[in-house]
N, C-alpha and C. Protein backbone atom coordinates (compact mmCIF):
# COMPACT_ATOMS: atom_id res chain seq x y z
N UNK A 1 16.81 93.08 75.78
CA UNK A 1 17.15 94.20 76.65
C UNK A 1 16.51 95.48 76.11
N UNK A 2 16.05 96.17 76.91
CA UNK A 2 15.20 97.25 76.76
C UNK A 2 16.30 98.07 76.40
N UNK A 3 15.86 99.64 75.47
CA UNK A 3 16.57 100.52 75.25
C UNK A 3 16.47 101.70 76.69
N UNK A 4 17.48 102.53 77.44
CA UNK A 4 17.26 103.06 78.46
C UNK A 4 18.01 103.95 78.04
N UNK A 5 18.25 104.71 77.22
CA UNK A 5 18.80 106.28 77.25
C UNK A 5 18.39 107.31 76.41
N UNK A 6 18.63 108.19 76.05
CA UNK A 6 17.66 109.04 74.85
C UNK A 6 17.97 108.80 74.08
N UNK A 7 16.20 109.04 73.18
CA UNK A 7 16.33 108.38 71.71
C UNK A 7 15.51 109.28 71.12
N UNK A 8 15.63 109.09 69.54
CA UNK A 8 15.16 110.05 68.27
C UNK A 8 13.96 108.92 67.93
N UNK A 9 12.70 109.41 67.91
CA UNK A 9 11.71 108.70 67.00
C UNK A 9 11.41 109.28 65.77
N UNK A 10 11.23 108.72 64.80
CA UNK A 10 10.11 109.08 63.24
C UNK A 10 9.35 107.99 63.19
N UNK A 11 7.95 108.61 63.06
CA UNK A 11 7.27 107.87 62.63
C UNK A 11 6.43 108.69 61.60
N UNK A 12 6.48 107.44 60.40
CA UNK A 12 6.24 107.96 59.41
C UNK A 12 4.45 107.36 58.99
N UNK A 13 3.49 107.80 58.87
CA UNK A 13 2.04 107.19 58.54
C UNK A 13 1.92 107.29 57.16
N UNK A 14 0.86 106.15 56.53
CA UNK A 14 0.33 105.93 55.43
C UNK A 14 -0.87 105.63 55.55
N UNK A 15 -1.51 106.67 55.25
CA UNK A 15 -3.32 106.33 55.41
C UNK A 15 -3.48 106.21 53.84
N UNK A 16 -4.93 105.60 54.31
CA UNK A 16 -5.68 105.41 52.74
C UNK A 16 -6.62 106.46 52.42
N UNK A 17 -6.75 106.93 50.78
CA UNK A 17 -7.60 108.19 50.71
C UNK A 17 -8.51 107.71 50.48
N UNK A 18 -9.17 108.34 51.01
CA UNK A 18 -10.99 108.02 51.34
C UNK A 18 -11.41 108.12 49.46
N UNK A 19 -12.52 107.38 49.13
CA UNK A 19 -12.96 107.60 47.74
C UNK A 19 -13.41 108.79 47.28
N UNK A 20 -13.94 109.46 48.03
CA UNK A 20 -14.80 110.61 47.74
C UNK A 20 -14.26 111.39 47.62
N UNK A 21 -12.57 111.60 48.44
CA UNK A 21 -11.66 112.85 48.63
C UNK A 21 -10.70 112.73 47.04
N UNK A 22 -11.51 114.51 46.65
CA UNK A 22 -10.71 115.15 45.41
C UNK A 22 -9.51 114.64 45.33
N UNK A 23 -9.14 114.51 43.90
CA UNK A 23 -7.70 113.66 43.63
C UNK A 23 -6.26 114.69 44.20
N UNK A 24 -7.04 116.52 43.95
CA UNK A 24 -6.21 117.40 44.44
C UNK A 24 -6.23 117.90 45.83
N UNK A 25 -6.38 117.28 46.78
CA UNK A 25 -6.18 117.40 48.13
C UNK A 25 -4.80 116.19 48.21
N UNK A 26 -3.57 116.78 48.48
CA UNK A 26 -3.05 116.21 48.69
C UNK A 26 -2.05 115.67 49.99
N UNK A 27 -2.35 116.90 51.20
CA UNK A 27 -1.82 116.20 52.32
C UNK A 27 -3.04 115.94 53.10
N UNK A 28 -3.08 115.04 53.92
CA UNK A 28 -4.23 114.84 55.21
C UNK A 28 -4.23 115.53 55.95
N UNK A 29 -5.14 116.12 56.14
CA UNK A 29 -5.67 117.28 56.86
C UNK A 29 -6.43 117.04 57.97
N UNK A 30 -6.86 115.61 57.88
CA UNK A 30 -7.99 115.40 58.83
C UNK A 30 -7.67 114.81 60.22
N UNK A 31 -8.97 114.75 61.16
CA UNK A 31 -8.47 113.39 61.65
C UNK A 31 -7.98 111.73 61.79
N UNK A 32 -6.78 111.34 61.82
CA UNK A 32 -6.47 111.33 63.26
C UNK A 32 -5.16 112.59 63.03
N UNK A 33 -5.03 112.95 64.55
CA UNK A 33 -3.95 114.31 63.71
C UNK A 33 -2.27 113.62 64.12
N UNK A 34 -1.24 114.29 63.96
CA UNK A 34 -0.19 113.65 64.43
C UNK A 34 0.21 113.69 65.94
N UNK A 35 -0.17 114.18 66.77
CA UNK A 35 -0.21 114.01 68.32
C UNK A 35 -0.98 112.92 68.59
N UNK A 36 -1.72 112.92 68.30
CA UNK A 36 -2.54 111.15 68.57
C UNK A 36 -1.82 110.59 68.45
N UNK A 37 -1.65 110.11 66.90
CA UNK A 37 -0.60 109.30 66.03
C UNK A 37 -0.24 108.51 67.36
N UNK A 38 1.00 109.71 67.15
CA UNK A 38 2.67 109.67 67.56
C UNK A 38 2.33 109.54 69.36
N UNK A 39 1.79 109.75 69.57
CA UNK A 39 1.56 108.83 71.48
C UNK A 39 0.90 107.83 71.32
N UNK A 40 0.34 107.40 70.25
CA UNK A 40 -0.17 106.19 70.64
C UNK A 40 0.73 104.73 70.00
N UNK A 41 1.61 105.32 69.20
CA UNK A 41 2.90 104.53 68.86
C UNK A 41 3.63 104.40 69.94
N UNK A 42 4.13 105.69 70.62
CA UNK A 42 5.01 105.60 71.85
C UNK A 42 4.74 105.01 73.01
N UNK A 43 3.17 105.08 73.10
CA UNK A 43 3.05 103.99 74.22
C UNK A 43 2.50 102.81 74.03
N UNK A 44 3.06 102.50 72.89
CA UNK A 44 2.58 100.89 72.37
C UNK A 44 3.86 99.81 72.58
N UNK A 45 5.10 100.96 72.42
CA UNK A 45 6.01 100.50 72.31
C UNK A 45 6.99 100.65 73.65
N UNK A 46 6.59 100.70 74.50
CA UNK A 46 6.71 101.20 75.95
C UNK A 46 6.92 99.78 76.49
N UNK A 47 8.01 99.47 77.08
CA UNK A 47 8.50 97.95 77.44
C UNK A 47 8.20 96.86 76.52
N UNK A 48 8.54 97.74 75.41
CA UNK A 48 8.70 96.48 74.58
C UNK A 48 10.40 97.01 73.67
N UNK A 49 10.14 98.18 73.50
CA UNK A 49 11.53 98.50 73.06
C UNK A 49 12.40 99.43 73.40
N UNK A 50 11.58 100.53 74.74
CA UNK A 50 12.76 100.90 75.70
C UNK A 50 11.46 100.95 76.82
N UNK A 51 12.32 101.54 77.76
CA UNK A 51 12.13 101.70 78.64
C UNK A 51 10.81 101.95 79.42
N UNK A 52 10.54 103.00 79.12
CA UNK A 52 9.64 104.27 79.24
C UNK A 52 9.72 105.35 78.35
N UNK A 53 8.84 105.62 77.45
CA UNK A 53 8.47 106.61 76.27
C UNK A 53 9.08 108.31 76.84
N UNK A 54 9.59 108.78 77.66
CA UNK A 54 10.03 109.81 78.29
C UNK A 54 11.05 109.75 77.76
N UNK A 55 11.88 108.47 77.31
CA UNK A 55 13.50 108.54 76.56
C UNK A 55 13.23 109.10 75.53
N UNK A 56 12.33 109.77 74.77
CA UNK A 56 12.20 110.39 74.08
C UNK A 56 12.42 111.56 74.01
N UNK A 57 13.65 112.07 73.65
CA UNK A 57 14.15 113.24 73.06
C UNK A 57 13.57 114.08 71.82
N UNK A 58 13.55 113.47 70.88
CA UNK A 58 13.23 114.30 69.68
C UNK A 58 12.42 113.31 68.88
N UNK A 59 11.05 113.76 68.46
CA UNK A 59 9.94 112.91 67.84
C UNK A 59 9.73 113.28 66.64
N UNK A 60 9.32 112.73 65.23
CA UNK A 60 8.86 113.73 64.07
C UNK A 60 7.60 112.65 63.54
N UNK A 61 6.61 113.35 63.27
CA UNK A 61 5.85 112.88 62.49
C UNK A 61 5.07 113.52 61.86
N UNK A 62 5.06 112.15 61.10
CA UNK A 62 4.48 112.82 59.31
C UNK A 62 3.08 111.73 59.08
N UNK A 63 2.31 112.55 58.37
CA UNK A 63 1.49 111.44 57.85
C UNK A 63 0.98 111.72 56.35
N UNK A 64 0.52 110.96 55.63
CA UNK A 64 0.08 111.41 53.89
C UNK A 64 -0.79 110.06 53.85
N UNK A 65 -1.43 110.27 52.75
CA UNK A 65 -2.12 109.35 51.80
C UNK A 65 -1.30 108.50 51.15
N UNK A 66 -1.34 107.33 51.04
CA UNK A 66 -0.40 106.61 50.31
C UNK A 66 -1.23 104.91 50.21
N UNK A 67 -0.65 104.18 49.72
CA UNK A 67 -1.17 102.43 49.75
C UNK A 67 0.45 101.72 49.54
N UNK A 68 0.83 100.83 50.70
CA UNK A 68 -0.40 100.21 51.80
C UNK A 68 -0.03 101.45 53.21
N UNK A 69 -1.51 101.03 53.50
CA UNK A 69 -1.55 101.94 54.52
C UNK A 69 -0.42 101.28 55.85
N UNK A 70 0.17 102.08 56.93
CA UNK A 70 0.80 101.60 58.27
C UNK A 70 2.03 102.58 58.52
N UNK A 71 2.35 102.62 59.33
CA UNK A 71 3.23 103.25 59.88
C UNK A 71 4.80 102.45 59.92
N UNK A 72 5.70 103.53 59.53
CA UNK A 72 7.13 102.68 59.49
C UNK A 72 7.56 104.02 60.70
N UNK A 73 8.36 102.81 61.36
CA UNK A 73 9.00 103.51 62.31
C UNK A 73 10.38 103.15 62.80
N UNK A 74 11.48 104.21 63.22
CA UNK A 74 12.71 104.32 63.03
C UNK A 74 13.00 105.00 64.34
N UNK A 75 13.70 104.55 64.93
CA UNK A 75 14.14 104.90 66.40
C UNK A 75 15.76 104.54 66.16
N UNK A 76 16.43 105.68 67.31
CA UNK A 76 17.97 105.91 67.18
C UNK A 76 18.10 105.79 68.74
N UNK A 77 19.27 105.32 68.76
CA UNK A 77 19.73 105.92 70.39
C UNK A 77 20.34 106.89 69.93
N UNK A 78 20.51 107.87 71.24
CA UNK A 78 21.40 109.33 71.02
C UNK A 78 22.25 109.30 71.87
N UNK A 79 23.41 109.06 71.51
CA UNK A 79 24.64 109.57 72.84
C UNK A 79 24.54 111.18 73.77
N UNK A 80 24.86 111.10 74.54
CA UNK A 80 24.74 113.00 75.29
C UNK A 80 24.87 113.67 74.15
N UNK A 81 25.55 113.68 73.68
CA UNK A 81 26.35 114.76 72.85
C UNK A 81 25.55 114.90 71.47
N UNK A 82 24.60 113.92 71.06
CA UNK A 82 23.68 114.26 70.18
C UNK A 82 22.19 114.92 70.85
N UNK A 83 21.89 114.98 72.10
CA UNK A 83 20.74 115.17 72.26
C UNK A 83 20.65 116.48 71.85
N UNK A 84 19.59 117.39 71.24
CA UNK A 84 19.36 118.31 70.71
C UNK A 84 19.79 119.21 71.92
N UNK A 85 19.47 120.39 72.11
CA UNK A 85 20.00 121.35 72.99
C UNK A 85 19.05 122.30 73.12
């Protein structure tokens, strides 16, 4: 059963640092940026785990350098009374 009411996404990214990039650069700066990201998660996951990506209330994403690279992602339902305001 599909999820159908508002929901909280995080999605959290783990890219790999390129070899060449200084050991002191430490957040990703580059492309891909987090608006990409984060719609192209949401509509991956679009009838597969709710509804339609519009149940989306409140989104956060983050991305850094890290190993192994991928994205962990954490979705909530929100009762009325949690949806942000």
């Amino acid at each position: 059963m599909l999820l159908d009411g508002p929901l909280r996404v995080w999605l959290h990214f783990t890219l790999l640092r390129p070899k060449s990039l200084k050991k002191t650069v430490l957040q990703h700066t580059t492309r891909p940026d987090c608006d990409n990201l984060g719609k192209a998660i949401a509509d991956a996951l679009k009838g597969i785990i709710y509804r339609d990506d519009a149940l989306i209330v409140d989104k956060r994403v983050t991305k850094r350098y890290g190993e192994p690279p991928g994205v962990m992602v954490t979705i909530e339902e929100l009762s009325q009374a949690d949806v942000p305001a």
